[in-house]
Protein backbone atom coordinates (compact mmCIF):
# COMPACT_ATOMS: atom_id res chain seq x y z
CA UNK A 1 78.98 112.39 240.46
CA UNK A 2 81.01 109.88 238.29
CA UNK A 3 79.36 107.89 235.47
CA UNK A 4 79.52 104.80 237.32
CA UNK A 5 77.86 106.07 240.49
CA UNK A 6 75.18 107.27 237.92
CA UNK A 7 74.97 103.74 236.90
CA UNK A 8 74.93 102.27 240.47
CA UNK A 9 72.19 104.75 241.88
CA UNK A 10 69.46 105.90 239.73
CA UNK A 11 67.00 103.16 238.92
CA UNK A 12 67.11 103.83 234.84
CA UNK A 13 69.88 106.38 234.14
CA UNK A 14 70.76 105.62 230.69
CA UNK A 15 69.94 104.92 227.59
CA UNK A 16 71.44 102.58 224.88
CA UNK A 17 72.99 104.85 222.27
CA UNK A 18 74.65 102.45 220.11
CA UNK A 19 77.96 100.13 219.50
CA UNK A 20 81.59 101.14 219.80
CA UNK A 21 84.41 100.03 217.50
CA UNK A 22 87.34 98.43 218.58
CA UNK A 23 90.93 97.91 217.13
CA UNK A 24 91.85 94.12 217.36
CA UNK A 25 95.31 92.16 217.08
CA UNK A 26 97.38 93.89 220.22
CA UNK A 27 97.06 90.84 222.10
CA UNK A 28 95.93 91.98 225.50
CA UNK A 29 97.26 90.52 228.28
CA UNK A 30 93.91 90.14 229.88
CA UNK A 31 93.02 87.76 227.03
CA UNK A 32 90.31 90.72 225.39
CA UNK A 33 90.82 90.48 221.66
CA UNK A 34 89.99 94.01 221.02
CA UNK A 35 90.23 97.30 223.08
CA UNK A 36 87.88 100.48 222.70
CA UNK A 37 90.38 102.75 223.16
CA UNK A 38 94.15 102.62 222.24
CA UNK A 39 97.07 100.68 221.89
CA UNK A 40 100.11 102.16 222.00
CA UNK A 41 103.69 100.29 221.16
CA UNK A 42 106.40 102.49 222.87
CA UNK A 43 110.39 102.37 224.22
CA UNK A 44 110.53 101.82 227.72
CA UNK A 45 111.16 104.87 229.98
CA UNK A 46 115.31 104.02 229.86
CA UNK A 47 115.76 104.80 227.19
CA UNK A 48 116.62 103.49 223.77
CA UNK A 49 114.37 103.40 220.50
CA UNK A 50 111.11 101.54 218.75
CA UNK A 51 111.96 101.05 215.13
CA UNK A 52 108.61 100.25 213.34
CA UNK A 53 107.82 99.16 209.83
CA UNK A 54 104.20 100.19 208.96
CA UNK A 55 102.16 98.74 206.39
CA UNK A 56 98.73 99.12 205.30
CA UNK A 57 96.80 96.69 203.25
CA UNK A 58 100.25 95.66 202.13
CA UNK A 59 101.84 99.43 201.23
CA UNK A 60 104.73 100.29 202.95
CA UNK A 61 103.56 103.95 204.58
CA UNK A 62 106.51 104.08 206.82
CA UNK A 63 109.94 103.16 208.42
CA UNK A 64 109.96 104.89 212.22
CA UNK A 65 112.70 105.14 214.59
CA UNK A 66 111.98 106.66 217.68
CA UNK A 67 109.75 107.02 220.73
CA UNK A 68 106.70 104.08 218.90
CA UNK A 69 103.20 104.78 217.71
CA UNK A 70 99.55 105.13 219.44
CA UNK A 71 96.97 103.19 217.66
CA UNK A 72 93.46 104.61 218.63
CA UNK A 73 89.34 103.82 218.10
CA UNK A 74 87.20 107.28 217.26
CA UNK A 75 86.58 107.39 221.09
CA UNK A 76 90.19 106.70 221.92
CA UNK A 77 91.35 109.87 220.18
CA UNK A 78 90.44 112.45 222.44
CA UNK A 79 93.44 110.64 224.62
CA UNK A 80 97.23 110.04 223.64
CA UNK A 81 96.34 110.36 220.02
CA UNK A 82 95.62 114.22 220.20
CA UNK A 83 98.18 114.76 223.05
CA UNK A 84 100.54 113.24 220.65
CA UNK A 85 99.41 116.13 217.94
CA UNK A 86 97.07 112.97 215.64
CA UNK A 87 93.65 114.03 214.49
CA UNK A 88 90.02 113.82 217.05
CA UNK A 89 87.75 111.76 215.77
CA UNK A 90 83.98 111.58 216.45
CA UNK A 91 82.52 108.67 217.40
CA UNK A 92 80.81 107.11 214.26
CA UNK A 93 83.20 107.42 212.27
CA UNK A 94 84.39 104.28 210.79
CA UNK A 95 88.30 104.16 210.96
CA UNK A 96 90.89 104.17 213.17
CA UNK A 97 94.39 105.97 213.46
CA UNK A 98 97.55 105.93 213.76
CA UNK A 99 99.84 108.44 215.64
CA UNK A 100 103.35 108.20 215.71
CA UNK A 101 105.43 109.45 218.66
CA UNK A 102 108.12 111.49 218.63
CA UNK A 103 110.68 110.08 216.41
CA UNK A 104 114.39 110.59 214.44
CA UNK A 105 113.71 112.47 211.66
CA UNK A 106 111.47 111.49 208.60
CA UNK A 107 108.42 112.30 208.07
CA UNK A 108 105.39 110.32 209.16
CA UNK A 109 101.89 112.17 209.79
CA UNK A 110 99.38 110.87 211.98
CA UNK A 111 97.08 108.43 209.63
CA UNK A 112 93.36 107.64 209.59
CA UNK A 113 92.88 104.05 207.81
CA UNK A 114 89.54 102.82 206.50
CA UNK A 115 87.39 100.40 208.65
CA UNK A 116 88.29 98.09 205.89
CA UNK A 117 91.69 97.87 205.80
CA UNK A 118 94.76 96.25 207.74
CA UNK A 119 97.62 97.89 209.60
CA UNK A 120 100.95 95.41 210.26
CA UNK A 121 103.34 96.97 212.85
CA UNK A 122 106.94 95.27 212.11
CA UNK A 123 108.57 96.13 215.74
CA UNK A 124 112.00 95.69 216.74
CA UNK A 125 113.37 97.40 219.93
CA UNK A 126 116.99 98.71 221.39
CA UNK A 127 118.76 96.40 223.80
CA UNK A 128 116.74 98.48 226.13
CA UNK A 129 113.56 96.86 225.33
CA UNK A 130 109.87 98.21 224.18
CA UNK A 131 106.34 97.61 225.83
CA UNK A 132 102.67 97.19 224.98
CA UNK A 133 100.44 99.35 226.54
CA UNK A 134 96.57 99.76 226.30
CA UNK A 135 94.30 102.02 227.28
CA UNK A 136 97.27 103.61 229.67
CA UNK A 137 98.11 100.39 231.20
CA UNK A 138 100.88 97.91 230.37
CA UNK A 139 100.31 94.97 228.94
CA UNK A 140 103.41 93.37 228.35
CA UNK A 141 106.94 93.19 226.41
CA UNK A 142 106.50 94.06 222.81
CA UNK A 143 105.95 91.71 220.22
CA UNK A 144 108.12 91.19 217.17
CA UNK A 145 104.74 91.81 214.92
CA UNK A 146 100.97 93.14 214.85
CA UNK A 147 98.35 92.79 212.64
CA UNK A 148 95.18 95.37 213.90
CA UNK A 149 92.31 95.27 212.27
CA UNK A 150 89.05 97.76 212.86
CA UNK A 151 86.27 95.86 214.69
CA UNK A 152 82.57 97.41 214.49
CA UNK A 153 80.23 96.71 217.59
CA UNK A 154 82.41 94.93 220.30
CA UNK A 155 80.57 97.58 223.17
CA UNK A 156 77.84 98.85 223.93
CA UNK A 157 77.32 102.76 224.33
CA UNK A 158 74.99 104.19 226.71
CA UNK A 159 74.04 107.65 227.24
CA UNK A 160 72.56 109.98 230.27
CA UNK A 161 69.75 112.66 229.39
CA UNK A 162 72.12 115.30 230.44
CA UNK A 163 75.38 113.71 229.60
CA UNK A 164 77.30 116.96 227.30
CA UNK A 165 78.51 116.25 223.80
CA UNK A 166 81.92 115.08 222.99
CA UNK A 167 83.41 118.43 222.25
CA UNK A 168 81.63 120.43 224.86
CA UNK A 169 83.50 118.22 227.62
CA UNK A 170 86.66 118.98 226.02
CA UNK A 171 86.72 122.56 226.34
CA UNK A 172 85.73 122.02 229.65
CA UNK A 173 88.03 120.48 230.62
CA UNK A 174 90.48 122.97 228.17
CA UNK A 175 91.77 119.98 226.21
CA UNK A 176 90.53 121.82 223.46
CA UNK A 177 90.69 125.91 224.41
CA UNK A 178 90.99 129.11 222.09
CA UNK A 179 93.46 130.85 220.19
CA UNK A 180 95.01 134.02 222.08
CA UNK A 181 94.02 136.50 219.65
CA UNK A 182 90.12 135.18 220.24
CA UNK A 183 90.82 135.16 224.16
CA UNK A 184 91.61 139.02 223.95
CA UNK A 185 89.50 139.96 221.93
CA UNK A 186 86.73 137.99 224.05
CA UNK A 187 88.28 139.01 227.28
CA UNK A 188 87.28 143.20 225.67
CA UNK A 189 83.76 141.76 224.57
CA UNK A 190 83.39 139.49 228.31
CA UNK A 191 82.91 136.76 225.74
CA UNK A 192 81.56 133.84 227.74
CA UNK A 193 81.38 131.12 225.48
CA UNK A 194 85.90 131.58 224.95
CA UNK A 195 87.69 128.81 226.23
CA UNK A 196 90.58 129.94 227.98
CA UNK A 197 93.77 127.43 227.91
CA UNK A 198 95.11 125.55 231.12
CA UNK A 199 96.37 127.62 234.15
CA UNK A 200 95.41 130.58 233.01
């Protein structure tokens, strides 16, 4: 049963378990200020590339030419931040990242910035064009600048009694699975608790 048919159906099926971040300063095209999730500033599908200045509080941490960048909350990690090869976050942690894309050379890790700081995005795009997305949707032609900030408490976060942790409901789903060398091994022992990876 999905989460919201949990909602719909029992009479008290959750419990408050506290406030999500946000990221602000993508301007949604919905008119929400902030999203729980990601952001993600990327060339359209034709081709072409996203060159982006990034900047935060004021530092120059890089120039990036290529593919764009995926700007995520804690929660939205475990999406096209870790797909993309950034870091997982827990939720509760105070911060948000920043993943770049594939891009031309350089180097540019994935960064986690302090709740407390500012990230610019300088953006300028081939004759091909660049979008906006967020949370997996687009949200419009890409803007010439952004200035995201970290927003504490813009959601609430509810919880089911038997709702799994974070990390348990990635391995099921294998997001998160084993190294070979444990899978053998565990596949000799009939290891249960191995996480084997997709399709296999």
């Amino acid at each position: 049963m999905s989460t919201l048919s949990k909602c719909l159906r029992a009479p008290n099926p959750r419990r408050v378990r506290g406030w999500l971040p946000g990221v602000g300063g993508l301007r949604l095209f919905s008119g929400i200020p902030v999203t729980t999730l990601e952001g993600c500033v990327s060339r359209v599908a034709a081709g072409g590339q996203v060159r982006l200045s990034v900047h935060v509080d004021g530092a120059l941490f890089a120039r990036i030419a290529g593919d764009g960048a995926v700007v995520s909350t804690p929660l939205g990690t475990s999406g096209y931040a870790i797909s993309a090869g950034g870091p997982l976050l827990l939720t509760g942690v105070d911060g948000f990242v920043l993943t770049p894309l594939p891009k031309h050379g350089g180097f540019a890790p994935p960064l986690v910035i302090d709740s407390g700081s500012e990230l610019v995005l300088d953006a300028t795009a081939s004759l091909a064009g660049a979008r906006l997305e967020v949370d997996g949707q687009v949200a419009g032609a890409c803007a010439d600048s952004y200035t995201i900030t970290f927003r504490p408490g813009v959601a609430t976060q509810v919880a089911f009694d038997d709702q799994e942790p974070l990390l348990a409901g990635l391995r099921r789903r294998r997001i998160l699975f084993d190294s070979p060398r444990f899978l053998a091994e565990a596949d000799r022992a009939k290891d249960p608790n191995v996480t084997p990876p997709p399709g296999s």
